[in-house]
C-alpha atoms as a PDB file:
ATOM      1  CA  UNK A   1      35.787  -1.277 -42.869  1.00  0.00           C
ATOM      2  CA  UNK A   2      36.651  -4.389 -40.731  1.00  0.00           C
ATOM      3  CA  UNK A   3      37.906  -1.993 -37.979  1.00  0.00           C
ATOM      4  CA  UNK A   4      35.291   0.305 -38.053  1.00  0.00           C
ATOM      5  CA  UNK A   5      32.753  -2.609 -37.443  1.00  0.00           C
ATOM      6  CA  UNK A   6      34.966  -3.959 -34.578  1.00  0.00           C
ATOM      7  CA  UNK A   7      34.878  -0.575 -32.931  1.00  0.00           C
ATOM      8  CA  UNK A   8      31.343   0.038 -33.222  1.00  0.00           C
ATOM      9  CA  UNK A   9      30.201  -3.204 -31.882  1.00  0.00           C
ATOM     10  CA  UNK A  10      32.603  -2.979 -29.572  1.00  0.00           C
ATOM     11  CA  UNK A  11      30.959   0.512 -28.367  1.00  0.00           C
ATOM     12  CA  UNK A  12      27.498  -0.731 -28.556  1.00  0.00           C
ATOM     13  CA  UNK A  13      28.570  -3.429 -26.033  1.00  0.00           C
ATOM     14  CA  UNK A  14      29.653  -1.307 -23.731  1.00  0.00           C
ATOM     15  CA  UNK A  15      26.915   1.055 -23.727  1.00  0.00           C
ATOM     16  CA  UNK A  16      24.634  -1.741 -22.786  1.00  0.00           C
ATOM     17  CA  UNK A  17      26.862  -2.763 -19.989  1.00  0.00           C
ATOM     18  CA  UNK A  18      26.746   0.816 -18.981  1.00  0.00           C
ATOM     19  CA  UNK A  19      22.800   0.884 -19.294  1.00  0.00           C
ATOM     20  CA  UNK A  20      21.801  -2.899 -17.287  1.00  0.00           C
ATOM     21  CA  UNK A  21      24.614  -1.952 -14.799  1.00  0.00           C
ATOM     22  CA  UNK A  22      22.717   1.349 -14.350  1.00  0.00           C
ATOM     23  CA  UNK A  23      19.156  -0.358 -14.228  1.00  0.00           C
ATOM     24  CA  UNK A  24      20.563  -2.425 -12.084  1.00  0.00           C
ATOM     25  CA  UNK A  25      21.865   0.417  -9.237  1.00  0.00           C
ATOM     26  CA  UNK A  26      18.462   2.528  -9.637  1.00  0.00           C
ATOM     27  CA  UNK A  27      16.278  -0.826  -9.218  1.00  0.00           C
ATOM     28  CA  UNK A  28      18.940  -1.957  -5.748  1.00  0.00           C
ATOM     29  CA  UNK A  29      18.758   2.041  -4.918  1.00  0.00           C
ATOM     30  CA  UNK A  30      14.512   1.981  -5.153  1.00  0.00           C
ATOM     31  CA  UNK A  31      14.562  -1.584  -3.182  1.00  0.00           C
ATOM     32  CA  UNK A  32      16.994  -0.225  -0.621  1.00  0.00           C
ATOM     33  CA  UNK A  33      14.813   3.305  -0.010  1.00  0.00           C
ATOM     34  CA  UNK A  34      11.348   1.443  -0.883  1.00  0.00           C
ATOM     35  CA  UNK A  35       8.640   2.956   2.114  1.00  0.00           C
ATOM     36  CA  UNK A  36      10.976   6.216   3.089  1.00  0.00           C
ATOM     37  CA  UNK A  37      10.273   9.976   2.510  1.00  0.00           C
ATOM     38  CA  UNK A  38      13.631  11.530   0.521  1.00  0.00           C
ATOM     39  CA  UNK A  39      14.291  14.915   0.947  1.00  0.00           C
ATOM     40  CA  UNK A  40      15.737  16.134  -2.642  1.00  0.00           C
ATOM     41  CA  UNK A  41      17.577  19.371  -0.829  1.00  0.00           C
ATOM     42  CA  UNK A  42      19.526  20.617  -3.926  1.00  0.00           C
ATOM     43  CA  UNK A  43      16.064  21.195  -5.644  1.00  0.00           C
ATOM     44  CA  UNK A  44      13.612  23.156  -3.705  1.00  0.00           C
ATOM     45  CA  UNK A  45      13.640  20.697  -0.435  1.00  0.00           C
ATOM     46  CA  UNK A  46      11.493  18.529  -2.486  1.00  0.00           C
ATOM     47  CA  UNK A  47       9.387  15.715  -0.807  1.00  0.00           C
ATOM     48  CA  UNK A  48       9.280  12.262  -2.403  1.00  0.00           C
ATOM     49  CA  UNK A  49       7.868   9.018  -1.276  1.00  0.00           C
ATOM     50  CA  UNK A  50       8.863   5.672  -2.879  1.00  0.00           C
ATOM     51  CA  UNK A  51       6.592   3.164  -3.092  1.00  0.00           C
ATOM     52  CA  UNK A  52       7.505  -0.065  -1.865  1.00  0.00           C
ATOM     53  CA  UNK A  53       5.260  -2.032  -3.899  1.00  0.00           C
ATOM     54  CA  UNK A  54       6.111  -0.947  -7.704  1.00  0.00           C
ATOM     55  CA  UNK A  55       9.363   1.383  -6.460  1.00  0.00           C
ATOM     56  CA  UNK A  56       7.678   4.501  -8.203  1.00  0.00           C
ATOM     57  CA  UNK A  57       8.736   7.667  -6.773  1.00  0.00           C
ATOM     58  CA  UNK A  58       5.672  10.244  -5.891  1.00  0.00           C
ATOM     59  CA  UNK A  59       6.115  14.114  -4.993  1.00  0.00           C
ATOM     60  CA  UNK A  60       4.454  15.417  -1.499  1.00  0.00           C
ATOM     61  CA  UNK A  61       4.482  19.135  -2.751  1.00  0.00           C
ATOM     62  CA  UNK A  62       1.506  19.898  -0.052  1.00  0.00           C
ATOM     63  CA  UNK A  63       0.668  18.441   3.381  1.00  0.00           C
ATOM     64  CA  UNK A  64      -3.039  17.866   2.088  1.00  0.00           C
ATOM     65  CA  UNK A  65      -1.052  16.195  -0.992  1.00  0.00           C
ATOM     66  CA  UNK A  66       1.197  14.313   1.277  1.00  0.00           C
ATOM     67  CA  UNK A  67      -1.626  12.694   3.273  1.00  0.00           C
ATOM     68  CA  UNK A  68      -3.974  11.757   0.253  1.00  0.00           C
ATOM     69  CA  UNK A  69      -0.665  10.066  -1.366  1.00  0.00           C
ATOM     70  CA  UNK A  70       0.293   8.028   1.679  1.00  0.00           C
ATOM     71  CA  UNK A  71      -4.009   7.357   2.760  1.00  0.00           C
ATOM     72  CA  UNK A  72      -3.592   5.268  -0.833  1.00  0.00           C
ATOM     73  CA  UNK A  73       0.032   3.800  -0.823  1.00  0.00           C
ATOM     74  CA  UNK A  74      -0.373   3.103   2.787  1.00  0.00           C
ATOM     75  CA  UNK A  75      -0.698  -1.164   3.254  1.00  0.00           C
ATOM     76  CA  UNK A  76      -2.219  -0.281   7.247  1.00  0.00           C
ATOM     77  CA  UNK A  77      -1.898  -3.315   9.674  1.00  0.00           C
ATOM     78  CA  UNK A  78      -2.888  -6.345   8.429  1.00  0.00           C
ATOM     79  CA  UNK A  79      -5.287  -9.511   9.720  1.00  0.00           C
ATOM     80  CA  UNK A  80      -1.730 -11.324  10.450  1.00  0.00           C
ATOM     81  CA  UNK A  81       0.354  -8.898  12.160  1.00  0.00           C
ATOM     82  CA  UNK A  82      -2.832  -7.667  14.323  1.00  0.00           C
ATOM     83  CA  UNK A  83      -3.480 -11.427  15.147  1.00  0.00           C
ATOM     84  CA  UNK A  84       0.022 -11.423  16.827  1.00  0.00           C
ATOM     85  CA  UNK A  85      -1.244  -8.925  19.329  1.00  0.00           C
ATOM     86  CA  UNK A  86      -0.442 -10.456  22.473  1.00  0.00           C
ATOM     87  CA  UNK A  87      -3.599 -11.359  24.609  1.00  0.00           C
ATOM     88  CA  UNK A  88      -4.308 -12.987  27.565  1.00  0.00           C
ATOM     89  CA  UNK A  89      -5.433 -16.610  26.538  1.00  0.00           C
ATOM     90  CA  UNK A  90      -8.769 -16.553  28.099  1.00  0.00           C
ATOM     91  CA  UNK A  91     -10.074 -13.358  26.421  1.00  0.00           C
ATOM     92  CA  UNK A  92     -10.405 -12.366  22.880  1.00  0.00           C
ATOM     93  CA  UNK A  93      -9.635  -9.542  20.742  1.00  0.00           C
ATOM     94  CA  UNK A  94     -13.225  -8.380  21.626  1.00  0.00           C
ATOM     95  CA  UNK A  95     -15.311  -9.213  24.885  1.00  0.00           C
ATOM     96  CA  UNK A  96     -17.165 -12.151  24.625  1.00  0.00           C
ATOM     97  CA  UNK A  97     -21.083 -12.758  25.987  1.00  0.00           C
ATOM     98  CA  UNK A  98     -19.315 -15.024  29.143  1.00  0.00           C
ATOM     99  CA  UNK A  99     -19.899 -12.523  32.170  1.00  0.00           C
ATOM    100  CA  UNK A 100     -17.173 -12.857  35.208  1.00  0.00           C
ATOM    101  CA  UNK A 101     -17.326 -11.570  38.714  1.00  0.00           C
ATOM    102  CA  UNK A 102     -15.361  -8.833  39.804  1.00  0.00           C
ATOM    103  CA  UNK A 103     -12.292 -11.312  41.195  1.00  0.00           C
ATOM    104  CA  UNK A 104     -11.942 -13.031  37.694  1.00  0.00           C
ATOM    105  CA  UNK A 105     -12.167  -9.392  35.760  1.00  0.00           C
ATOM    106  CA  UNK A 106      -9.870  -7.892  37.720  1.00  0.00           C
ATOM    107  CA  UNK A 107      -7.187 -10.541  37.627  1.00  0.00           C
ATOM    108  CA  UNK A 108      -7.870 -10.940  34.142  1.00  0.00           C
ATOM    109  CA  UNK A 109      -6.986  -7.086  33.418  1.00  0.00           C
ATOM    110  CA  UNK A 110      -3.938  -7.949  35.357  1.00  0.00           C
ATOM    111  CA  UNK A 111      -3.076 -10.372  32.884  1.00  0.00           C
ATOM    112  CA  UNK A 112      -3.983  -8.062  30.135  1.00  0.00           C
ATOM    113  CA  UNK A 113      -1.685  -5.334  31.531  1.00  0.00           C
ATOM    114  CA  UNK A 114       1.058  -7.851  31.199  1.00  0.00           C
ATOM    115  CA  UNK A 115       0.809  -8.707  27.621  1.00  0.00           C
ATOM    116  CA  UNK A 116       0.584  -5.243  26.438  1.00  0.00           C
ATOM    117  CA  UNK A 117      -3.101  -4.764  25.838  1.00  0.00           C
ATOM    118  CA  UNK A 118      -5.260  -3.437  28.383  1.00  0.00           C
ATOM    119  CA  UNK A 119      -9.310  -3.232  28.018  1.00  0.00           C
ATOM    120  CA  UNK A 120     -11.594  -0.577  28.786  1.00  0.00           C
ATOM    121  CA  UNK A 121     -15.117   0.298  28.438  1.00  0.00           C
ATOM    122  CA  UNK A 122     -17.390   3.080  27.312  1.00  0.00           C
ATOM    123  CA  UNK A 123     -16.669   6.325  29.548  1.00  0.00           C
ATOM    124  CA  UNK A 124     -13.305   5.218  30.097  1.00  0.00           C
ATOM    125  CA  UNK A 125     -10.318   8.050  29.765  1.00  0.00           C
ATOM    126  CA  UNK A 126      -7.533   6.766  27.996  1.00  0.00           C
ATOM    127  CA  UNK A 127      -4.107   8.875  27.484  1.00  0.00           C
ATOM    128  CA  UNK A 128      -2.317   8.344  23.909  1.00  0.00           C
ATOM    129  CA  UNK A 129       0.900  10.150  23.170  1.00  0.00           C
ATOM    130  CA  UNK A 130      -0.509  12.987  21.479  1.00  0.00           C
ATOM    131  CA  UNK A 131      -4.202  12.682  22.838  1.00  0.00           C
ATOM    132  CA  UNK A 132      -6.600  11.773  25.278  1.00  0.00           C
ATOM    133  CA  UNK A 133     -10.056  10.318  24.412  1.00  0.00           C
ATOM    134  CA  UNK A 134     -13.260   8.828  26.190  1.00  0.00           C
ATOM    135  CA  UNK A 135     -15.963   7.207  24.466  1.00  0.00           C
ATOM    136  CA  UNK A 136     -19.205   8.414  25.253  1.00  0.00           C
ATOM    137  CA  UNK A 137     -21.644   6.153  23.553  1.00  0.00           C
ATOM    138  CA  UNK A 138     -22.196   3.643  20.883  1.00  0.00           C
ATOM    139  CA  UNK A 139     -25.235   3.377  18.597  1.00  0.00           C
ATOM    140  CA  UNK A 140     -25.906   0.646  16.176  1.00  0.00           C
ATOM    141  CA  UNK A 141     -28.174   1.940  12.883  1.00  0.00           C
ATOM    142  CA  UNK A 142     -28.873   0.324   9.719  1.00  0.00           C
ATOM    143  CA  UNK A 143     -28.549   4.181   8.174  1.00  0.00           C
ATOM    144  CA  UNK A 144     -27.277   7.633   8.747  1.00  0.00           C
ATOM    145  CA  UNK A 145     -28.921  11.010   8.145  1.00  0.00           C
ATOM    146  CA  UNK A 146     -27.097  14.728   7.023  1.00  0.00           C
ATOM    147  CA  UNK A 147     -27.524  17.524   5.108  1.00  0.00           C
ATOM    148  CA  UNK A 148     -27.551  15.708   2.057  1.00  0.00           C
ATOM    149  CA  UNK A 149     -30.074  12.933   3.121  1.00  0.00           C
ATOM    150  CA  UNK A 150     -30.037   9.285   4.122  1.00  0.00           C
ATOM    151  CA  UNK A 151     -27.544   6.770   3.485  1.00  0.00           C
ATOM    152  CA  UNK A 152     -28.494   2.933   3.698  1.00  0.00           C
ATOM    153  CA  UNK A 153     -26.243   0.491   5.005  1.00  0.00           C
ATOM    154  CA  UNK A 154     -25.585  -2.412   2.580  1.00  0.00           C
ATOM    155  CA  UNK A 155     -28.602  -5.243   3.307  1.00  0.00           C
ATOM    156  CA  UNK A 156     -25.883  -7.403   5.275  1.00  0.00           C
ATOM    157  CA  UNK A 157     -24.317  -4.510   7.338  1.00  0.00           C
ATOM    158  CA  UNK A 158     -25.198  -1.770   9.688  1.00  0.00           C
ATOM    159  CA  UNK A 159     -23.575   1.112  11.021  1.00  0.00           C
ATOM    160  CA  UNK A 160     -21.537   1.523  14.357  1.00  0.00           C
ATOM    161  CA  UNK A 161     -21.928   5.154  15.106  1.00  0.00           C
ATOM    162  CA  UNK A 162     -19.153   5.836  18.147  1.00  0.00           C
ATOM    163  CA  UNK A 163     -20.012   9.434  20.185  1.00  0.00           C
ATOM    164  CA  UNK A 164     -15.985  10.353  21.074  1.00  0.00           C
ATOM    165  CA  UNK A 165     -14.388  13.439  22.852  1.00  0.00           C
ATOM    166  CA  UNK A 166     -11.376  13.760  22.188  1.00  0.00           C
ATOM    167  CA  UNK A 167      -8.096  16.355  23.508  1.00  0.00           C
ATOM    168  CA  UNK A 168      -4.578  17.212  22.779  1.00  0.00           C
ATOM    169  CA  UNK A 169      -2.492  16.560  25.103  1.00  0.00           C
ATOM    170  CA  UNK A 170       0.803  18.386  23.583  1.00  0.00           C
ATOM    171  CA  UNK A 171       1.538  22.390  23.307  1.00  0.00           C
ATOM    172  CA  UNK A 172       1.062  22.612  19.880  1.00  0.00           C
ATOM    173  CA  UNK A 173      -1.433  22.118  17.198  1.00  0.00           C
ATOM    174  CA  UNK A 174      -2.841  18.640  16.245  1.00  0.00           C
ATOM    175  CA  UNK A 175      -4.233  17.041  13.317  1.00  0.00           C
ATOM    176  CA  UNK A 176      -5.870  14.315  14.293  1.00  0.00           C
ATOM    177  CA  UNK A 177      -6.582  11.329  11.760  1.00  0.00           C
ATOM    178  CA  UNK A 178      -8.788   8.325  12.921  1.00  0.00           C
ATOM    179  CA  UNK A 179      -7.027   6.008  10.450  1.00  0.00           C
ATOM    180  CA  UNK A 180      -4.186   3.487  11.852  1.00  0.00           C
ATOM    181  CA  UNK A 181      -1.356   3.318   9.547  1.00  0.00           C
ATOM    182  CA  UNK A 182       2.489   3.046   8.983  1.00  0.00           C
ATOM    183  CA  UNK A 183       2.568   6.852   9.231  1.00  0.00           C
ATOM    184  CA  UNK A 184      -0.297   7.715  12.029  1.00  0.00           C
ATOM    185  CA  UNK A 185       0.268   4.320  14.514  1.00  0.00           C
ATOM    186  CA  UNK A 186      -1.950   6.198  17.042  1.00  0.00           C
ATOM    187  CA  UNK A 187      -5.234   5.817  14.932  1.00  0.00           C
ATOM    188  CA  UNK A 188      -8.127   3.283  15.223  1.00  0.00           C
ATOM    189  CA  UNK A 189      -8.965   0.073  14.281  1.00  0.00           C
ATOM    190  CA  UNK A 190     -12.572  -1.627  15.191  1.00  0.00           C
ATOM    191  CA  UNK A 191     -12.051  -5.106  15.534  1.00  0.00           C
ATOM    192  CA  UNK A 192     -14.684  -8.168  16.044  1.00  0.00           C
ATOM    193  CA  UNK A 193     -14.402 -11.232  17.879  1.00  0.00           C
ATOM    194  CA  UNK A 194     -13.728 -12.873  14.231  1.00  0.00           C
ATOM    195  CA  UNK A 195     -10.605 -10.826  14.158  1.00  0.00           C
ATOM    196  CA  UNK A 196     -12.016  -8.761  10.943  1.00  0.00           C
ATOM    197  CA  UNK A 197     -10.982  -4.986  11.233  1.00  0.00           C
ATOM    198  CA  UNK A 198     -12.748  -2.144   9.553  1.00  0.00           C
ATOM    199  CA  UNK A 199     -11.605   2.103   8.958  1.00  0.00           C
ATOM    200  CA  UNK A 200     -14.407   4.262   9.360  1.00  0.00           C
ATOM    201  CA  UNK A 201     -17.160   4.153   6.688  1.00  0.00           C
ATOM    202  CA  UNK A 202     -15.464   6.957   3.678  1.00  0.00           C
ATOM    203  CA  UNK A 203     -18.965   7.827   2.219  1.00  0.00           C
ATOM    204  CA  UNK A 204     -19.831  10.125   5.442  1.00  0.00           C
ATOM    205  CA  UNK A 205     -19.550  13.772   3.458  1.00  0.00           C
ATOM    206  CA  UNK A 206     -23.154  14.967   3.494  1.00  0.00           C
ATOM    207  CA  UNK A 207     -24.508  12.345   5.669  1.00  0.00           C
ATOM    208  CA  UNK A 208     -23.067  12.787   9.004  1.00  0.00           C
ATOM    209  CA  UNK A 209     -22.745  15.382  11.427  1.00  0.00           C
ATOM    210  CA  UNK A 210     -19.558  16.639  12.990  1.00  0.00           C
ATOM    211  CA  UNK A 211     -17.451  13.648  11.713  1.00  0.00           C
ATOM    212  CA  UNK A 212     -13.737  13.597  13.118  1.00  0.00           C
ATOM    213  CA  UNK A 213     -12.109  12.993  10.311  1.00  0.00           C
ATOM    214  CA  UNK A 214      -8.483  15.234   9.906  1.00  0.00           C
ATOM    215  CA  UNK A 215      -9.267  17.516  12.691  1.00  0.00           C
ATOM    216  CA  UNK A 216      -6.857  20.085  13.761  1.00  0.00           C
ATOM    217  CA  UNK A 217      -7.341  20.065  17.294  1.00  0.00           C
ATOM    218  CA  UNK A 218      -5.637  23.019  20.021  1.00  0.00           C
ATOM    219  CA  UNK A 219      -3.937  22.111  22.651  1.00  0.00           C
ATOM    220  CA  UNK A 220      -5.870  21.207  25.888  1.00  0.00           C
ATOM    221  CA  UNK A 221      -9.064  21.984  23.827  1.00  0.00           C
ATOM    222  CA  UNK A 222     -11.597  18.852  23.802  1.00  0.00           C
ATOM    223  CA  UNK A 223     -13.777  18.566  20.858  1.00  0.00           C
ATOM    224  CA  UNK A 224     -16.486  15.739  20.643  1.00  0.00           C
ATOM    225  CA  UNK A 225     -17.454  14.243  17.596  1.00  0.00           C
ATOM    226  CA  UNK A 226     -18.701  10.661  15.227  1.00  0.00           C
ATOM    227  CA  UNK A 227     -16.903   7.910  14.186  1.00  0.00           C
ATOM    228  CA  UNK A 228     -19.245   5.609  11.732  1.00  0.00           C
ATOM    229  CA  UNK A 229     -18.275   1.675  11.083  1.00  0.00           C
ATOM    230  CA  UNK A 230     -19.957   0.203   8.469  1.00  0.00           C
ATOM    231  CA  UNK A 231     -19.813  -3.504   9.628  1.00  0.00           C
ATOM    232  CA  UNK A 232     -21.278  -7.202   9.095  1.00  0.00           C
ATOM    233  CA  UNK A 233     -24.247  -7.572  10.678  1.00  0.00           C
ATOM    234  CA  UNK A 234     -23.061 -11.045  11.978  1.00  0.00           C
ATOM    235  CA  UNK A 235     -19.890  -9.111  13.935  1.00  0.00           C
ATOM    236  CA  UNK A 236     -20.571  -9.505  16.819  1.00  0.00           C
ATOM    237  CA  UNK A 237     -18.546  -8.720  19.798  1.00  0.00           C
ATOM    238  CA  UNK A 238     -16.423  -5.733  19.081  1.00  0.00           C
ATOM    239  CA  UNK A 239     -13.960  -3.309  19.833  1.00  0.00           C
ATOM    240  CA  UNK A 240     -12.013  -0.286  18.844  1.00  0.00           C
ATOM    241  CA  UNK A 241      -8.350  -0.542  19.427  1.00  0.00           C
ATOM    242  CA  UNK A 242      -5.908   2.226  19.221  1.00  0.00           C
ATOM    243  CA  UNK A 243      -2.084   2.472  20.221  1.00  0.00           C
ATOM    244  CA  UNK A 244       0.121   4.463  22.774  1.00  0.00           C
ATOM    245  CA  UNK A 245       3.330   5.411  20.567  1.00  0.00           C
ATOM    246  CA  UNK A 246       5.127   5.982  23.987  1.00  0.00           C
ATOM    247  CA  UNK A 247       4.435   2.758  25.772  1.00  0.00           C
ATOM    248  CA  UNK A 248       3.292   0.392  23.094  1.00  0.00           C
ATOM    249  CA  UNK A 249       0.459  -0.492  24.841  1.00  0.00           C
ATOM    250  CA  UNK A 250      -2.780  -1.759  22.909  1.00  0.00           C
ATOM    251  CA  UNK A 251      -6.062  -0.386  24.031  1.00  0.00           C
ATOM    252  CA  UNK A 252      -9.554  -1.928  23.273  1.00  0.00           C
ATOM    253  CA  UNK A 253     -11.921  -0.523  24.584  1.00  0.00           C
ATOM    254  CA  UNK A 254     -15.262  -2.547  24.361  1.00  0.00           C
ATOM    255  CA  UNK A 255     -18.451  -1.268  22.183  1.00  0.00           C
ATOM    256  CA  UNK A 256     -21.300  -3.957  22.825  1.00  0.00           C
END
């Protein structure tokens, strides 16, 4: 009876070594492959994305699935690693209200060049990796106006309504996405002179006109659409800022 005891303590012990040592490997496995996309080929070519923050697993069975997934995992750019931006020291991550003769602005895009951001203004062409865009106006409204009425901004915000065209520059079919994240580094940011960024307003369905918002865009084709910022009224100074995935290079191109 003693033996029998002995043997099956012995065997519980050992299946609880065998069960921490395997929590163990799948929790070091999940850390190790935490923020990549696994490609489960034995079983279908499955898609699956682990989470970095609570190492969950989630399936990308559709690209329309894939995208909403990573839009809500996604952590974007934060206030910290934007701040590290490089920037000439005397201008700021928007334009300020000092005005400077042509000398001083030209040396000072110089400068800008230099450190990897460059500045540009409204009606300016700029060349991304996968696109080219110009904005073509700016409009600051406290609402907006569609098919399903009028939206209000909040009573300490307005909107920042940004008129874009916008063309791909490669041979095949593009879906654009204004968002900047991990997965899309060529999106856009609009930044303020308090170094606060903002994504475009969500609640746009019904109350704007020919957003861009995932656009599948034809090569060499220019389309021209909105981009709407709901922002503090006290902002300020701003600018949108976007990425070249080839060179690095920061653009901001001045709003105000």
């Amino acid at each position: 009876m003693k033996k029998i005891s002995i043997v099956t303590l012995s065997m519980g012990i050992f299946l609880c070594i065998i069960g921490f040592a395997s929590v163990v490997y799948a929790d070091s496995l999940a850390q190790r492959l935490a923020g990549r996309i696994l490609l489960q080929t034995e079983s279908k070519g499955e898609a699956w994305y682990i989470n970095p923050v609570n190492k969950q697993r989630y399936l990308l069975s559709t690209p329309s699935q894939c995208f909403e997934i990573l839009r809500k995992l996604g952590l974007g750019i934060t206030n910290k690693n934007i701040s590290q931006i490089p920037i000439a020291k005397d201008s700021p991550a928007a334009p300020s209200n000092t005005s400077k003769n042509t000398e001083a602005t030209e040396k000072n895009q110089t400068q800008q060049s230099a450190n990897n951001v460059i500045y540009k203004s409204v009606g300016d062409e700029i060349q991304n990796k996968t696109f080219k865009f110009k904005v073509n106006s700016v409009e600051e409204k406290n609402s907006i106006s569609g098919s399903f009425g009028t939206k209000a901004a909040k009573a300490d915000a307005k909107f920042v309504i940004i008129n874009m065209s916008i063309t791909n520059t490669t041979n095949a079919k593009y879906t654009f996405n204004p968002e900047k994240s991990f997965m899309n580094e060529e999106g856009f940011v609009l930044l303020d002179e308090k170094n606060r960024q903002f994504e475009t307003y969500s609640d746009t369905i019904g109350y704007s006109e020919n957003h861009l918002v995932m656009r599948d865009l034809s090569p060499s084709l220019t389309e021209t659409g909105y981009l709407i910022y709901e922002i503090p009224n006290d902002a300020g100074k701003i600018g949108l800022v976007t990425q070249n995935a080839n060179s690095g290079a920061y653009y901001v191109v001045n709003l105000n």
